[in-house]
C-alpha atoms as a PDB file:
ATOM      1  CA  UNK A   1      20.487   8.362 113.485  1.00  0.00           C
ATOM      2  CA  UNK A   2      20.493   8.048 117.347  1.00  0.00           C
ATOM      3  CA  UNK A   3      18.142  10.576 119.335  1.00  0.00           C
ATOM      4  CA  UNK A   4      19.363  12.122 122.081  1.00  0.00           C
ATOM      5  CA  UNK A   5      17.215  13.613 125.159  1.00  0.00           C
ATOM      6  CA  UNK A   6      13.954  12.568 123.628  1.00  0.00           C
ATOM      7  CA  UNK A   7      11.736  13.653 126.678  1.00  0.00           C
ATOM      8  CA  UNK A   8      11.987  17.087 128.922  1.00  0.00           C
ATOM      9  CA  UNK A   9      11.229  15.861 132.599  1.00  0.00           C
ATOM     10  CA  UNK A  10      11.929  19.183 134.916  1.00  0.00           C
ATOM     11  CA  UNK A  11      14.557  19.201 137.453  1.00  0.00           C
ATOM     12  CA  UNK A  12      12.363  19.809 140.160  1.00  0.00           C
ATOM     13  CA  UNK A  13      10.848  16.633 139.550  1.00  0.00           C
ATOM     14  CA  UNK A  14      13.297  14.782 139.146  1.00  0.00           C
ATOM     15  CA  UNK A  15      14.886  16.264 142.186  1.00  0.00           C
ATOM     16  CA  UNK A  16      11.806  14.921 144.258  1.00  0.00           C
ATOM     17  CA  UNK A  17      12.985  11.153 143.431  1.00  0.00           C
ATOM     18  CA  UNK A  18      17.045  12.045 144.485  1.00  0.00           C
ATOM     19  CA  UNK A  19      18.297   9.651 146.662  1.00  0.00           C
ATOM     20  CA  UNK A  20      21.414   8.202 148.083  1.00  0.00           C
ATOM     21  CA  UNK A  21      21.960   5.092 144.938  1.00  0.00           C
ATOM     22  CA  UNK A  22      24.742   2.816 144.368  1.00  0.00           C
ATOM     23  CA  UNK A  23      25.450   1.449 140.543  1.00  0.00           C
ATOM     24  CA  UNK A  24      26.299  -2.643 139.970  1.00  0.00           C
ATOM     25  CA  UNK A  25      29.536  -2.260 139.185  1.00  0.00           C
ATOM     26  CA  UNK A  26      30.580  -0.161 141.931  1.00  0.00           C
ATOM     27  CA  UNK A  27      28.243  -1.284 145.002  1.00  0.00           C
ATOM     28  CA  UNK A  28      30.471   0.196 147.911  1.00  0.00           C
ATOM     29  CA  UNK A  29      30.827   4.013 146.227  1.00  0.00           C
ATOM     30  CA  UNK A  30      27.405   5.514 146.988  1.00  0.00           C
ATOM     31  CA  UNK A  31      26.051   9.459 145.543  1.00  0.00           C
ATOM     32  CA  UNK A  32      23.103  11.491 144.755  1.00  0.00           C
ATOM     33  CA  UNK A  33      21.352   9.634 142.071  1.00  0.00           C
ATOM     34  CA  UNK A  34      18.029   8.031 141.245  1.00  0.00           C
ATOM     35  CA  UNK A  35      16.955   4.170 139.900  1.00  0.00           C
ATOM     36  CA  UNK A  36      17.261   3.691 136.306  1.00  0.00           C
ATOM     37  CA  UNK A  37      15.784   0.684 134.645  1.00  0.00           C
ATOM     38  CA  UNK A  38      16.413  -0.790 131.884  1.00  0.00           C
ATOM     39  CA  UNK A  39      14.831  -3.394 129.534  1.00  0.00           C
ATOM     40  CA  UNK A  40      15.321  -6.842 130.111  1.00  0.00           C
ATOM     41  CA  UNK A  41      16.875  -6.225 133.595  1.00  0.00           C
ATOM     42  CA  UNK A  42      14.754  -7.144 136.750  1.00  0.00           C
ATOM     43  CA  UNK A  43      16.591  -4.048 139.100  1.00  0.00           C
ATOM     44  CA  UNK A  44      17.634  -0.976 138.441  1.00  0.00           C
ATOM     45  CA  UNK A  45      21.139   0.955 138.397  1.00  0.00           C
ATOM     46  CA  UNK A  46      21.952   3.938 140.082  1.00  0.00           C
ATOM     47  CA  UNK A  47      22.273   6.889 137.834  1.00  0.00           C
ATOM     48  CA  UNK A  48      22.914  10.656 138.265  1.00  0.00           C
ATOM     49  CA  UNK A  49      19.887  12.878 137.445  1.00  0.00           C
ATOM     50  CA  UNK A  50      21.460  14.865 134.485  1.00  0.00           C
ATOM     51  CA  UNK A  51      22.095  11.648 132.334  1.00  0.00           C
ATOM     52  CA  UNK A  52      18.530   9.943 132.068  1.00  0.00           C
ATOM     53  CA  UNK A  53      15.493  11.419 130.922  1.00  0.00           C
END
């Protein structure tokens, strides 16, 4: 069974780590996002705020 939103991390701090990000496989369309990583990858990915954590 896969788990979904496993940890509760507030908006407001999340909001404190917003930048402007870019993902890999769309480097020239740039929003609102933070760093992701992931494991087994040496850089991270842009994502929006509402889909990690």
């Amino acid at each position: 069974m896969a788990k979904k939103r496993q940890h509760y991390v507030p908006q407001v701090y999340m909001k404190a780590w917003e930048t402007e990000v870019v993902k890999i496989a769309e480097p020239y369309k740039k929003f609102q996002g933070v760093y992701a990583f992931k494991q087994g990858v040496n850089f991270g990915d842009g994502a929006n705020r509402d889909t990690i954590l």
